[in-house]
C-alpha atoms as a PDB file:
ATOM      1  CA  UNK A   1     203.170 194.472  42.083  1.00  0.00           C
ATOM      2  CA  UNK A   2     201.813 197.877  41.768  1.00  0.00           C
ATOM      3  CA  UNK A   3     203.311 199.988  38.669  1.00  0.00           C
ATOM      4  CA  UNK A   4     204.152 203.799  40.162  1.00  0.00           C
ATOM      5  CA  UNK A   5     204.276 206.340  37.355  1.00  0.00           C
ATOM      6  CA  UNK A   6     206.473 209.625  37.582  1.00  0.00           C
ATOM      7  CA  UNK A   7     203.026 211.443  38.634  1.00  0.00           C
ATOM      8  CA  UNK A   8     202.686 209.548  41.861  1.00  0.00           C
ATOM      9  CA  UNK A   9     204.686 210.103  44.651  1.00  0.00           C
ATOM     10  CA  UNK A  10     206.232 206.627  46.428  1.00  0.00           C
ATOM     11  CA  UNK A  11     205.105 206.240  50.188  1.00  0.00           C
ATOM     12  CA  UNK A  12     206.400 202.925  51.343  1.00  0.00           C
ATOM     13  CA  UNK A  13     203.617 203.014  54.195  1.00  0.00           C
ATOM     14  CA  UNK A  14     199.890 202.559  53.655  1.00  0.00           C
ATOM     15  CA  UNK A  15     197.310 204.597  56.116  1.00  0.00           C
ATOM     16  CA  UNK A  16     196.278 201.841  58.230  1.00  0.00           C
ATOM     17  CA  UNK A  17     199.906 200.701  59.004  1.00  0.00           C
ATOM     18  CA  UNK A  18     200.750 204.592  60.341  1.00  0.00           C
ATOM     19  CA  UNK A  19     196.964 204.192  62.091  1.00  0.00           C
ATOM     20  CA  UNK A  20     197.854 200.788  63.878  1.00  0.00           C
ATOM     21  CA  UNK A  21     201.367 201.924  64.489  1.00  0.00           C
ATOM     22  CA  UNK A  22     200.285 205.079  66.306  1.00  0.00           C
ATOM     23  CA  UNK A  23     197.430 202.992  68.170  1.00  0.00           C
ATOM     24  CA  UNK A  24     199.380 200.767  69.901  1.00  0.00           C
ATOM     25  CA  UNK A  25     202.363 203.222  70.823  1.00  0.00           C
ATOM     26  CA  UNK A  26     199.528 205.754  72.410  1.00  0.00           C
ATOM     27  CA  UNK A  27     199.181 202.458  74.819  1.00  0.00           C
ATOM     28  CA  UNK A  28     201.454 202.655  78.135  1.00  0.00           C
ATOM     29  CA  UNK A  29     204.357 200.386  78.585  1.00  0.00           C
ATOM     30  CA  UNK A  30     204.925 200.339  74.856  1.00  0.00           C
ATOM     31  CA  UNK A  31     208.237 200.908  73.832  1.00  0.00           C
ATOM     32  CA  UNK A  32     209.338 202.256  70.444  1.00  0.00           C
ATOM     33  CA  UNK A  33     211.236 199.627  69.599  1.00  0.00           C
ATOM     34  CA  UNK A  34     208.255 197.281  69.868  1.00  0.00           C
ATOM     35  CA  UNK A  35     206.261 199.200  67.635  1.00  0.00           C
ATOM     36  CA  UNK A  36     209.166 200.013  64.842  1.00  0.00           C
ATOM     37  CA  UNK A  37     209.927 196.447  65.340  1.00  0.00           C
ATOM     38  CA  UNK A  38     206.538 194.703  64.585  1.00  0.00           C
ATOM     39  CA  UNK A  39     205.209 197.648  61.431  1.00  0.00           C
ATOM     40  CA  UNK A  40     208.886 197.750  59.947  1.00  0.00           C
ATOM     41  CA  UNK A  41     208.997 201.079  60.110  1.00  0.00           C
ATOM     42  CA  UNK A  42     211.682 204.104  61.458  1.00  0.00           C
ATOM     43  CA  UNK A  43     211.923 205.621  64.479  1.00  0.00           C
ATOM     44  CA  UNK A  44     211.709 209.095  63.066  1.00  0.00           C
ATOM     45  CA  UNK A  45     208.444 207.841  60.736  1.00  0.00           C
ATOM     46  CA  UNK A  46     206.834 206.811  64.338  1.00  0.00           C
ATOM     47  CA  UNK A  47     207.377 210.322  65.728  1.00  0.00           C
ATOM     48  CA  UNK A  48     206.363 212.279  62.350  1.00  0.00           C
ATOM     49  CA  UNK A  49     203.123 210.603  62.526  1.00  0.00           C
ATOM     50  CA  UNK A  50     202.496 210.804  66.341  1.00  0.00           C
ATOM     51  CA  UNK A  51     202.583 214.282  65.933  1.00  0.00           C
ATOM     52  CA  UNK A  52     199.608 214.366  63.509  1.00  0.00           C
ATOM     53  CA  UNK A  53     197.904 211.798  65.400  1.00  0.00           C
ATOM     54  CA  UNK A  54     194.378 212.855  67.233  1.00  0.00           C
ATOM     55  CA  UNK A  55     192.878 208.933  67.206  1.00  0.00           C
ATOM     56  CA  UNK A  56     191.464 209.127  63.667  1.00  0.00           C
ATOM     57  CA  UNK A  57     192.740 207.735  60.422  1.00  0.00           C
ATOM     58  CA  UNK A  58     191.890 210.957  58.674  1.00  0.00           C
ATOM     59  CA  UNK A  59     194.908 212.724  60.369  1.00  0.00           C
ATOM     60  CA  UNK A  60     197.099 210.138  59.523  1.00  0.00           C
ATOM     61  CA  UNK A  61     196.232 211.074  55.460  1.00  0.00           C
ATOM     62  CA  UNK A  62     198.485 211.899  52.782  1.00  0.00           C
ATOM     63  CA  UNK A  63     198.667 216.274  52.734  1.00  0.00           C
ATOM     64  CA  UNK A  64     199.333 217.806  49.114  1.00  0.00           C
ATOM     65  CA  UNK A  65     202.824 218.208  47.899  1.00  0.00           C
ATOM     66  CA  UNK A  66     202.448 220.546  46.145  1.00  0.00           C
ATOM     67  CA  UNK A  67     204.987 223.988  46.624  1.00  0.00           C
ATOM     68  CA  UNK A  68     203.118 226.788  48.141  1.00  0.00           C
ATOM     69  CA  UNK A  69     204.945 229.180  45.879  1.00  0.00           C
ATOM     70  CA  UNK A  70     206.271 229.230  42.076  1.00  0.00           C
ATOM     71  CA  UNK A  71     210.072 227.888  40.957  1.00  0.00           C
ATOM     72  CA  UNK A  72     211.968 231.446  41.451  1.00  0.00           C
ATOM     73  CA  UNK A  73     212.218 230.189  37.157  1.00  0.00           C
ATOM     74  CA  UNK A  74     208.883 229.457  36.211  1.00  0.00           C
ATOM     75  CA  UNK A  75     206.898 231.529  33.911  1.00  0.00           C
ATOM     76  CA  UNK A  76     205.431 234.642  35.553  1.00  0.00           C
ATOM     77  CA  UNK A  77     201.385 235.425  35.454  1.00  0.00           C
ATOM     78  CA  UNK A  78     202.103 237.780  33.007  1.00  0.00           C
ATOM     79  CA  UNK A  79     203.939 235.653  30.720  1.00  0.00           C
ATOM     80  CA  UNK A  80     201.111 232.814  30.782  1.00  0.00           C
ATOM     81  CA  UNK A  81     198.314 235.579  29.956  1.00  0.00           C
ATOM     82  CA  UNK A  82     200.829 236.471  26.575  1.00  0.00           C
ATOM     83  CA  UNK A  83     201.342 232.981  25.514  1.00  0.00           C
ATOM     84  CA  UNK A  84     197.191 231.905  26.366  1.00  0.00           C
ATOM     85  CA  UNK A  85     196.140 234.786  24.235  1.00  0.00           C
ATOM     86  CA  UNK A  86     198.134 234.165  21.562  1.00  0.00           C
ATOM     87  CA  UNK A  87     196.664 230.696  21.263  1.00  0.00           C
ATOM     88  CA  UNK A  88     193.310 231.805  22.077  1.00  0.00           C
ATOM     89  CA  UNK A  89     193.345 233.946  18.422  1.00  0.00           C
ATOM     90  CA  UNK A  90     196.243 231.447  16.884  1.00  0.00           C
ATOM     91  CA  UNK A  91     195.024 228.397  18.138  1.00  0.00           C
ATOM     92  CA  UNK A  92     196.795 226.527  14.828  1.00  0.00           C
ATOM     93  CA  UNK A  93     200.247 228.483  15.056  1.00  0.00           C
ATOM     94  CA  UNK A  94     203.143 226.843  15.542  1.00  0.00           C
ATOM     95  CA  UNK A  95     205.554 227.144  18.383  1.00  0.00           C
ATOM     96  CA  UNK A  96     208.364 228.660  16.010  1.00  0.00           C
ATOM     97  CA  UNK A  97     205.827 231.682  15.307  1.00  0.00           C
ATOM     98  CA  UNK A  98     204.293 231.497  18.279  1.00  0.00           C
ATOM     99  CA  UNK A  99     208.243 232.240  19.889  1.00  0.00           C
ATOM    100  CA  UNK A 100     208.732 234.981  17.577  1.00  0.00           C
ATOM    101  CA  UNK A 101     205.595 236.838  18.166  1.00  0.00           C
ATOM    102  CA  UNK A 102     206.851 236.632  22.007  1.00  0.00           C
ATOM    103  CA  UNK A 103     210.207 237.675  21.696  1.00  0.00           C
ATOM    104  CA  UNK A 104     209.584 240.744  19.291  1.00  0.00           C
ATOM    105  CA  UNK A 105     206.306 242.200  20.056  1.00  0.00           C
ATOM    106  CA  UNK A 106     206.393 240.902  24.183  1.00  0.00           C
ATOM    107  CA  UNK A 107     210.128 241.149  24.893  1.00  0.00           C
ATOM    108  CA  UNK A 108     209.985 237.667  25.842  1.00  0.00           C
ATOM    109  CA  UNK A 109     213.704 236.584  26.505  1.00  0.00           C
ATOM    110  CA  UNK A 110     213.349 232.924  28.045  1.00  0.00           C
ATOM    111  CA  UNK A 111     214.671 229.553  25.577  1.00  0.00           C
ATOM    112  CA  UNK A 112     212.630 228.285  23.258  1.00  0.00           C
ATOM    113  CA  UNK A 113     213.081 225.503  25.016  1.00  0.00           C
ATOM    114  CA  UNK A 114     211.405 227.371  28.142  1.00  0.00           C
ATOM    115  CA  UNK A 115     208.370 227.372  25.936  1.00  0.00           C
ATOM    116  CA  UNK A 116     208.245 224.070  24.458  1.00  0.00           C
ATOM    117  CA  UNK A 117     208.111 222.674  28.475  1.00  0.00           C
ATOM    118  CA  UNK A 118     205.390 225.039  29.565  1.00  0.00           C
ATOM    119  CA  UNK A 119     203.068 224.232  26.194  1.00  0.00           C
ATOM    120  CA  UNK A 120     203.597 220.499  26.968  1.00  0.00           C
ATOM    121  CA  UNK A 121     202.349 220.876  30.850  1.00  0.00           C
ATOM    122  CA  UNK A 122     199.498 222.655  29.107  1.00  0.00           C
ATOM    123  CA  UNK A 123     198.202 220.080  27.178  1.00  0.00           C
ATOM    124  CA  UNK A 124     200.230 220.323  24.011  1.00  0.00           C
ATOM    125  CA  UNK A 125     202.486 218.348  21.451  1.00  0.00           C
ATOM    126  CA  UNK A 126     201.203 215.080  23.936  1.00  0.00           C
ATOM    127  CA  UNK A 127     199.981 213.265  20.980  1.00  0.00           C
ATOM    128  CA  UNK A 128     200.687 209.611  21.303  1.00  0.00           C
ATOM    129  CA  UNK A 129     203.290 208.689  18.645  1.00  0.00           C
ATOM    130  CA  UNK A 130     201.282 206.851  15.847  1.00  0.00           C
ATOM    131  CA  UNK A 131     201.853 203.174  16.143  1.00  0.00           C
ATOM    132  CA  UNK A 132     203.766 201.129  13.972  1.00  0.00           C
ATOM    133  CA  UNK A 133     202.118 198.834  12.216  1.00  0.00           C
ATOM    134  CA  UNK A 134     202.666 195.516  12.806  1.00  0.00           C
ATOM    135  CA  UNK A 135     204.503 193.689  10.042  1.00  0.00           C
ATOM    136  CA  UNK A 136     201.885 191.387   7.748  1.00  0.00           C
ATOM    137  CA  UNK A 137     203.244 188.850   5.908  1.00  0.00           C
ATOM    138  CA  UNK A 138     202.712 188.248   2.098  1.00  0.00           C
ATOM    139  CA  UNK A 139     200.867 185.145   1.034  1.00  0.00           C
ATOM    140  CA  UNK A 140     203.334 182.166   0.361  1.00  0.00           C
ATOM    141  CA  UNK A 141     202.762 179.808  -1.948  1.00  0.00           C
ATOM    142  CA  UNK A 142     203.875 176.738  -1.184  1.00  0.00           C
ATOM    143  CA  UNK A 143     205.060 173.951  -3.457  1.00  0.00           C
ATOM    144  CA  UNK A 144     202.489 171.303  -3.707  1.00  0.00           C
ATOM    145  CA  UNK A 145     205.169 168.670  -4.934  1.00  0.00           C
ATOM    146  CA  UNK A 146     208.344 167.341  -3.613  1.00  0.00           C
ATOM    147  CA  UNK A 147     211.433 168.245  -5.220  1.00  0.00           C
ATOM    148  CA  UNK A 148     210.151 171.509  -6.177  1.00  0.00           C
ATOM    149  CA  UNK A 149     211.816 173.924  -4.000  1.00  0.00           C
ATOM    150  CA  UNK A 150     214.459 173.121  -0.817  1.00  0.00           C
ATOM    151  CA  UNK A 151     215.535 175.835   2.038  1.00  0.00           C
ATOM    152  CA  UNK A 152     218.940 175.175   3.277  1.00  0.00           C
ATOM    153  CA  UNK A 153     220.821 177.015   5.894  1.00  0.00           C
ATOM    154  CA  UNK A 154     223.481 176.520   8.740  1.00  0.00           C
ATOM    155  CA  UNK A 155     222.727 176.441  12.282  1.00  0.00           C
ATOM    156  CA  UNK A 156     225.837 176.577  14.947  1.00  0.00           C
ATOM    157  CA  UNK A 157     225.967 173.848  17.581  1.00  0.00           C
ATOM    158  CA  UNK A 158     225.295 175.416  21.181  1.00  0.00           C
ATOM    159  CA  UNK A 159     228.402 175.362  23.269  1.00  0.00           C
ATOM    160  CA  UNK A 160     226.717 173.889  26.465  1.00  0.00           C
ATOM    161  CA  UNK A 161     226.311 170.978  24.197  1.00  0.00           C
ATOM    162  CA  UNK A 162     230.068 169.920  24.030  1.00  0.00           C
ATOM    163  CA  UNK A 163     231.869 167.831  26.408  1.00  0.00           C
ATOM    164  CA  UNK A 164     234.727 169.488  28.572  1.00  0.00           C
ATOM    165  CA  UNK A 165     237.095 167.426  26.934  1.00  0.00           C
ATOM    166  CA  UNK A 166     236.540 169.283  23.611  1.00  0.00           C
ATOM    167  CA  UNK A 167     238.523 172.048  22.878  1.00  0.00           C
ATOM    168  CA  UNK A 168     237.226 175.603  24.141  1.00  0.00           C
ATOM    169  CA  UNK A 169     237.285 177.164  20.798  1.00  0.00           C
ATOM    170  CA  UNK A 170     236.190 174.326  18.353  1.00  0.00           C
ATOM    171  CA  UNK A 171     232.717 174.730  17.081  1.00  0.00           C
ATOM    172  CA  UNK A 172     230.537 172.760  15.162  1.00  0.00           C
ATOM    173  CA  UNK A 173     228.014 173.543  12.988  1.00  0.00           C
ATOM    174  CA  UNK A 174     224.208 171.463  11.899  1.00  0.00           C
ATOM    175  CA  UNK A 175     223.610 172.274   8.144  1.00  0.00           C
ATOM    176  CA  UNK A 176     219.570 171.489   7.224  1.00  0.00           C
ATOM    177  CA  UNK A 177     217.227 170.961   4.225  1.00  0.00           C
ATOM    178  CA  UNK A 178     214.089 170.996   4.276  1.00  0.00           C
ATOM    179  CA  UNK A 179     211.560 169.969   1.202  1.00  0.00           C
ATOM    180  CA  UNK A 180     209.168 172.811   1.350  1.00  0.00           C
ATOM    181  CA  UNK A 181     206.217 170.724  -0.040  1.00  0.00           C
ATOM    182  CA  UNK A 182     207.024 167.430   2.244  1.00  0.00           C
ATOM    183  CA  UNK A 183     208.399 169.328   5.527  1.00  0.00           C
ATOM    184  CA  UNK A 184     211.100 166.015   5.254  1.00  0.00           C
ATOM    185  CA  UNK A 185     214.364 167.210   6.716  1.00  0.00           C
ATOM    186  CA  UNK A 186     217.958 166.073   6.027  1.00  0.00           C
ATOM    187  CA  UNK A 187     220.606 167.094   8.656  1.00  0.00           C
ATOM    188  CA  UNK A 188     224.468 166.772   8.860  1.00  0.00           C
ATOM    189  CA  UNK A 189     227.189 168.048  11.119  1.00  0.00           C
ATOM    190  CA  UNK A 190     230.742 169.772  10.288  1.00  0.00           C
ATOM    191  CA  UNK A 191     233.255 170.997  12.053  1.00  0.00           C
ATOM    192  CA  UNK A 192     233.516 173.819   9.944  1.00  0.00           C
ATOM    193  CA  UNK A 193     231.866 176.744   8.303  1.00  0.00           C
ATOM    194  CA  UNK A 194     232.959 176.749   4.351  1.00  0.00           C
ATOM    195  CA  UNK A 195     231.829 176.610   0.851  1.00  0.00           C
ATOM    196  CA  UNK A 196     233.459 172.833   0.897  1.00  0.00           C
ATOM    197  CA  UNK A 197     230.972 171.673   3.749  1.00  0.00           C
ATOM    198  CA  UNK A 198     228.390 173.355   1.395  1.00  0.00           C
ATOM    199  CA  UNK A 199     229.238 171.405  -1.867  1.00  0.00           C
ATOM    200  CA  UNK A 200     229.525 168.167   0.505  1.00  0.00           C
ATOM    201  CA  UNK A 201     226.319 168.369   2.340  1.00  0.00           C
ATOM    202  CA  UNK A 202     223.789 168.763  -1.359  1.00  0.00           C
ATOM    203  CA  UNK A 203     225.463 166.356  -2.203  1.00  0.00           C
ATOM    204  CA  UNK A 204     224.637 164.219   0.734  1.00  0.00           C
ATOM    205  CA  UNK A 205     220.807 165.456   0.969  1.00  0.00           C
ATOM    206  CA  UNK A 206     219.988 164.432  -2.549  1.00  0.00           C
ATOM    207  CA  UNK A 207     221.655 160.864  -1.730  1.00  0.00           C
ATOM    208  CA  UNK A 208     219.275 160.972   1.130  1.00  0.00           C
ATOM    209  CA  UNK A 209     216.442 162.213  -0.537  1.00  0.00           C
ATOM    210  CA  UNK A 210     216.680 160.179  -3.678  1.00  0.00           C
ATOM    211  CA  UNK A 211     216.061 162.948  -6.036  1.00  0.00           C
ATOM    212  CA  UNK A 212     217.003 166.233  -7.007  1.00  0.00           C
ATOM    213  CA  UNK A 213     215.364 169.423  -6.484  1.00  0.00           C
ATOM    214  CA  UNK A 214     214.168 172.182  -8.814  1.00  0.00           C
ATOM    215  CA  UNK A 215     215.493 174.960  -6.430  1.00  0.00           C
ATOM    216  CA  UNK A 216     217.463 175.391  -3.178  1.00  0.00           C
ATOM    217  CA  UNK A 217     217.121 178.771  -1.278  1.00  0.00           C
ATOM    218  CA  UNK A 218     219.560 179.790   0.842  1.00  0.00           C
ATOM    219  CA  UNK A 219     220.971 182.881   2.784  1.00  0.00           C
ATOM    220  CA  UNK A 220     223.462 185.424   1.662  1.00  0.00           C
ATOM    221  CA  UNK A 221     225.660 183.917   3.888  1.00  0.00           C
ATOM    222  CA  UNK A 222     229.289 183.156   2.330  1.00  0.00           C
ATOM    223  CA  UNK A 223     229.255 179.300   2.881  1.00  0.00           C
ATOM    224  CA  UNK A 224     226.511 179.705  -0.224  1.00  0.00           C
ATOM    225  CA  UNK A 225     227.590 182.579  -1.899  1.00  0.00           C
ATOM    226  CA  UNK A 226     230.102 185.275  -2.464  1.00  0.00           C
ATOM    227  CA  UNK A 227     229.442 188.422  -0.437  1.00  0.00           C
ATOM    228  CA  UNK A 228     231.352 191.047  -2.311  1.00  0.00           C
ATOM    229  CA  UNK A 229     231.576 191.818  -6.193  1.00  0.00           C
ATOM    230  CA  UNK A 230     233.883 189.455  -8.108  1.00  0.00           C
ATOM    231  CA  UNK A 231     233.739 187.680 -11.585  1.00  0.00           C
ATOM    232  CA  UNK A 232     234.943 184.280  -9.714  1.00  0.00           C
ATOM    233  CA  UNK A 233     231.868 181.669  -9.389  1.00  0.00           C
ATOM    234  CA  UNK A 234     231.343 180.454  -5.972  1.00  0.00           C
ATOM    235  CA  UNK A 235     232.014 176.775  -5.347  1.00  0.00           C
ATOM    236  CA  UNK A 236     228.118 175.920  -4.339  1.00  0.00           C
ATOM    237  CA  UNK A 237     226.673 177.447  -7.654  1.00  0.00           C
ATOM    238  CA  UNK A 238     229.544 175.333  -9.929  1.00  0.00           C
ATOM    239  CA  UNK A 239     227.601 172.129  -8.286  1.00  0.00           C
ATOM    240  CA  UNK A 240     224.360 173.332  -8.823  1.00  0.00           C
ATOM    241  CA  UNK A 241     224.753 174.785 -12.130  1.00  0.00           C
ATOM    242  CA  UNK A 242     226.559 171.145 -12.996  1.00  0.00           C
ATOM    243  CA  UNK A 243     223.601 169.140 -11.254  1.00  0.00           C
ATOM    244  CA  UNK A 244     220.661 171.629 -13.075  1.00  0.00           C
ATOM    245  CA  UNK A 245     219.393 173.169  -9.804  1.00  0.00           C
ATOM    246  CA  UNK A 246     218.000 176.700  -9.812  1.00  0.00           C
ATOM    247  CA  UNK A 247     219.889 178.686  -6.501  1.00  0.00           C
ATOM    248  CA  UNK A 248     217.322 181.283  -5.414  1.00  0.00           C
ATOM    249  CA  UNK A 249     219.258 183.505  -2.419  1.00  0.00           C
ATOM    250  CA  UNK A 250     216.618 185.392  -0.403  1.00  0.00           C
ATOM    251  CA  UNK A 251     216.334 188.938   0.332  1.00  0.00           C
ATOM    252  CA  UNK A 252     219.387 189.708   2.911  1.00  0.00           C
ATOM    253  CA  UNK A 253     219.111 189.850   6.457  1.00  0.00           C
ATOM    254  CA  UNK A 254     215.552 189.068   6.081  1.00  0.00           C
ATOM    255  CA  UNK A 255     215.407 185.587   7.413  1.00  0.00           C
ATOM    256  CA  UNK A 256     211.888 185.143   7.475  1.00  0.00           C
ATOM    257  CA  UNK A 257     212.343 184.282   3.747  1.00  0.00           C
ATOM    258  CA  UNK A 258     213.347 180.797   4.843  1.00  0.00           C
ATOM    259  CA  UNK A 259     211.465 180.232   7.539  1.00  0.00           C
ATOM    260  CA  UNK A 260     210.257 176.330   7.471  1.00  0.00           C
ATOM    261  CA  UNK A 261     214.157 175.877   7.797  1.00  0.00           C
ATOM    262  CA  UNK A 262     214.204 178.476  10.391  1.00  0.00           C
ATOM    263  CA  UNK A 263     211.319 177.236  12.223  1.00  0.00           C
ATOM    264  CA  UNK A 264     212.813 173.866  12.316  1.00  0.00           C
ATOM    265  CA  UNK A 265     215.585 174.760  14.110  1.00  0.00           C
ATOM    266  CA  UNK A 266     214.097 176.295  16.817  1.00  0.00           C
ATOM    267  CA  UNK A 267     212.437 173.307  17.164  1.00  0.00           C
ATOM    268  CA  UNK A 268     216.101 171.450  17.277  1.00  0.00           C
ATOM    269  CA  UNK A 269     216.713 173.760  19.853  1.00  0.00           C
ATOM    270  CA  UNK A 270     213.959 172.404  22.148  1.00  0.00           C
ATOM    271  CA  UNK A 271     213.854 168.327  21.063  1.00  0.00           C
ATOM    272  CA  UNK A 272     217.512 168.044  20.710  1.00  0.00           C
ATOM    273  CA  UNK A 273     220.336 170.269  21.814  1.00  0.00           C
ATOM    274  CA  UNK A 274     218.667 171.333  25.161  1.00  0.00           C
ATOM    275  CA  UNK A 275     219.316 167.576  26.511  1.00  0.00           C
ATOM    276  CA  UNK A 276     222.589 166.951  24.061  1.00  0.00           C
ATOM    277  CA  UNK A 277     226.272 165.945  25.152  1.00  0.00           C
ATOM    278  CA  UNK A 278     228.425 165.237  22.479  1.00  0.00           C
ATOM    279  CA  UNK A 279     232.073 164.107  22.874  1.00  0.00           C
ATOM    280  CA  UNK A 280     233.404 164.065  19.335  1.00  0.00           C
ATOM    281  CA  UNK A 281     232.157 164.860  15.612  1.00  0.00           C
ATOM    282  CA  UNK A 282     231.047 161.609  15.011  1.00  0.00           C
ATOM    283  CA  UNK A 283     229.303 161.097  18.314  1.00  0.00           C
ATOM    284  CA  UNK A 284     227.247 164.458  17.522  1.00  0.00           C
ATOM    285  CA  UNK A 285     226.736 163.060  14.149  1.00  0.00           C
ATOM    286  CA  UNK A 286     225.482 159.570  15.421  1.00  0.00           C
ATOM    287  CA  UNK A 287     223.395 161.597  17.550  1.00  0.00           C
ATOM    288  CA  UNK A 288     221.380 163.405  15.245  1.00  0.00           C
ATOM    289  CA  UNK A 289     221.170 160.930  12.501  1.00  0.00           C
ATOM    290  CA  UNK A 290     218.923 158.980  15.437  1.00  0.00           C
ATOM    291  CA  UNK A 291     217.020 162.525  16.319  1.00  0.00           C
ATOM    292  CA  UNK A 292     216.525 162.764  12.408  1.00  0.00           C
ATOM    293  CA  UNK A 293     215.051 159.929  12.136  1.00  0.00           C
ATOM    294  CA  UNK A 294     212.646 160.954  15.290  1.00  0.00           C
ATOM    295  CA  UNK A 295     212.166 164.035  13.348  1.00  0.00           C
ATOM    296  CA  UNK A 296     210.688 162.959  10.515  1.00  0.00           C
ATOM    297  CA  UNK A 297     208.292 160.539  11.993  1.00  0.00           C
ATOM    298  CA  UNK A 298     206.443 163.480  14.471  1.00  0.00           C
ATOM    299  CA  UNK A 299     203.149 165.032  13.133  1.00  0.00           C
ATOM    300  CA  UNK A 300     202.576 168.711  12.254  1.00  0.00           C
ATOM    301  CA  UNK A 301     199.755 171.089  12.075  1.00  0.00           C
ATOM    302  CA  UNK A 302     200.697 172.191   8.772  1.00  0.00           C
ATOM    303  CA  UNK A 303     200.218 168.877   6.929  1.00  0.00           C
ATOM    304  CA  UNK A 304     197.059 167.412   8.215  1.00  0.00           C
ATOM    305  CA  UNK A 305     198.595 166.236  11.560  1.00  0.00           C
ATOM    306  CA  UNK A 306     200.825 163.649   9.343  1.00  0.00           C
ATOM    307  CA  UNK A 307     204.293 163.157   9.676  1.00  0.00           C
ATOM    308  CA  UNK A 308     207.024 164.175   6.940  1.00  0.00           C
ATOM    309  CA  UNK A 309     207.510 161.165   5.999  1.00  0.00           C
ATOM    310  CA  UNK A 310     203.919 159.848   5.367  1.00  0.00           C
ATOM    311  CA  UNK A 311     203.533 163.148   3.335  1.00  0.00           C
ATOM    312  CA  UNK A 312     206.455 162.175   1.258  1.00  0.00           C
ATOM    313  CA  UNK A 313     204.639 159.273   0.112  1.00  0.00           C
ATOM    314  CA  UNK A 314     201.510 160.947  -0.206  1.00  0.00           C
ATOM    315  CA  UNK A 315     203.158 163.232  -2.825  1.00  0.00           C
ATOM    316  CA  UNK A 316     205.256 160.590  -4.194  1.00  0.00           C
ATOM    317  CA  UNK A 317     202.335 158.826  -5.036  1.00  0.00           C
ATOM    318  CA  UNK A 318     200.371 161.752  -6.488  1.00  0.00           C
ATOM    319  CA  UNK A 319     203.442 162.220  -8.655  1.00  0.00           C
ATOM    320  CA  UNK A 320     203.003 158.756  -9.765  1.00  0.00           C
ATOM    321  CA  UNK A 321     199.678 158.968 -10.793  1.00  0.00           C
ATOM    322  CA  UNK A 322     199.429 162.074 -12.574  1.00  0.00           C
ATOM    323  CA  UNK A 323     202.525 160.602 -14.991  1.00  0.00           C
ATOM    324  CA  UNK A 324     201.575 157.077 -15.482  1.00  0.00           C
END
């Protein structure tokens, strides 16, 4: 479909439909209503054009629109010859002088608006707006053994996902880590949003994981951390101050930050929830401990086309081997 800009006039009809239209109605025992019937097109279009019509395309053409006379408001000749000479011997002043020298020395009584208009029909202040550039991203360095640094973050469960005999307003909520190093993910499911789920669920991913990490990033959100001044410690760092783990919080509202966890669950979005129908907490969480497991055994770009898993032990063993 053809893009028409606010310098082109729209004409619904194309020059040979008006040529074929007026063609056959010059034939006898053609009615109008044939003709506006078969073309799509009005009665009153049909007679417009007939009147042009001498047997030849070229009288069927599109005539200029253009007004045979000035807006009663435009700028007068006089006024154009003023404002061109002034930029003929000023061509660097600005509009602001260029107004002045108008109003006191020419009497010139229109807006300065008035002028702005008329210099941008001329040509001026049509710069394009410099572009922005696009964002580049700073070089990550990524840990090059497990258990150095974990991204954690909350994802909510998609509605369309919950049965009808759920309640309306319950949600649920899939909380992920993910070992930078290993791309390994541990997931778990909550019916609600808190500080408590928080503590629970480390707790649960080192279980799973059999180790501890160095660091866990997270969010600013308040599940990890306390979102207004206050001397109180929030429950998650208690934990990880008692367990030795560094809590790193990323820059805020700047997700990017943590974006293998991100980037994961967009991919949950996709493998999981778009086919998912869950019909209680621990259905969902049946669920996706079986989609986990599927999750951690699929290949990625990123590590050499193997899965999480076999790059766990890859690492794992590297570990082993530099310490024994």
């Amino acid at each position: 479909m053809s893009i028409i800009t606010h310098s082109q006039r729209f004409l619904p009809h194309e020059l040979h439909t008006r040529f074929y239209a007026c063609k056959l109605y010059s034939q006898n025992n053609v009615s109008v209503a044939f003709v506006t019937r078969r073309y799509k097109i009005s009665k009153s279009s049909l007679m417009r054009w007939m009147k042009r019509f001498d047997g030849t395309k070229q009288s069927l053409m599109d005539k200029s629109h253009c007004p045979h006379s000035k807006h009663p408001n435009a700028h007068t000749d006089q006024e154009i010859e003023w404002i061109n000479n002034y930029l003929r011997r000023n061509p660097n002043i600005s509009m602001i002088e260029l107004y002045g020298k108008l109003r006191i020395n020419r009497g010139y009584s229109r807006h300065p608006s008035s002028l702005f208009r008329f210099l941008r029909k001329q040509g001026y202040y049509t710069q394009p707006k410099p572009k922005k550039k696009p964002y580049k991203p700073q070089p990550y360095n990524t840990p090059k053994a497990a258990g150095i640094k974990w991204q954690c973050d909350v994802k909510h469960v998609p509605k369309h996902c919950k049965s009808p005999t759920l309640l309306h307003d319950q949600k649920f909520y899939q909380y992920t880590m993910i070992d930078e190093a290993s791309r390994e993910r541990f997931i778990y499911h909550y019916d609600e949003h808190s500080s408590y789920s928080s503590v629970d669920f480390v707790q649960r991913a080192i279980a799973y994981f059999g180790y501890q990490p160095y660091t866990i990033q997270t969010d600013n959100g308040f599940e990890f951390t306390h979102t207004t001044n206050t001397d109180r410690t929030h429950p998650f760092d208690i934990l990880l101050d008692h367990l030795g783990i560094k809590h790193k919080l990323i820059r805020p509202r700047t997700p990017r930050h943590n974006g293998k966890v991100e980037r994961s669950h967009r991919n949950d979005n996709t493998r999981f929830y778009q086919n998912l129908k869950f019909y209680s907490l621990e259905d969902l969480r049946e669920q996706a401990k079986r989609y986990l497991s599927r999750s951690n055994n699929i290949p990625m770009a990123t590590l050499g086309y193997l899965t999480p898993l076999e790059m766990r032990e890859k690492l794992l063993n590297q570990f082993k081997y530099y310490f024994t």
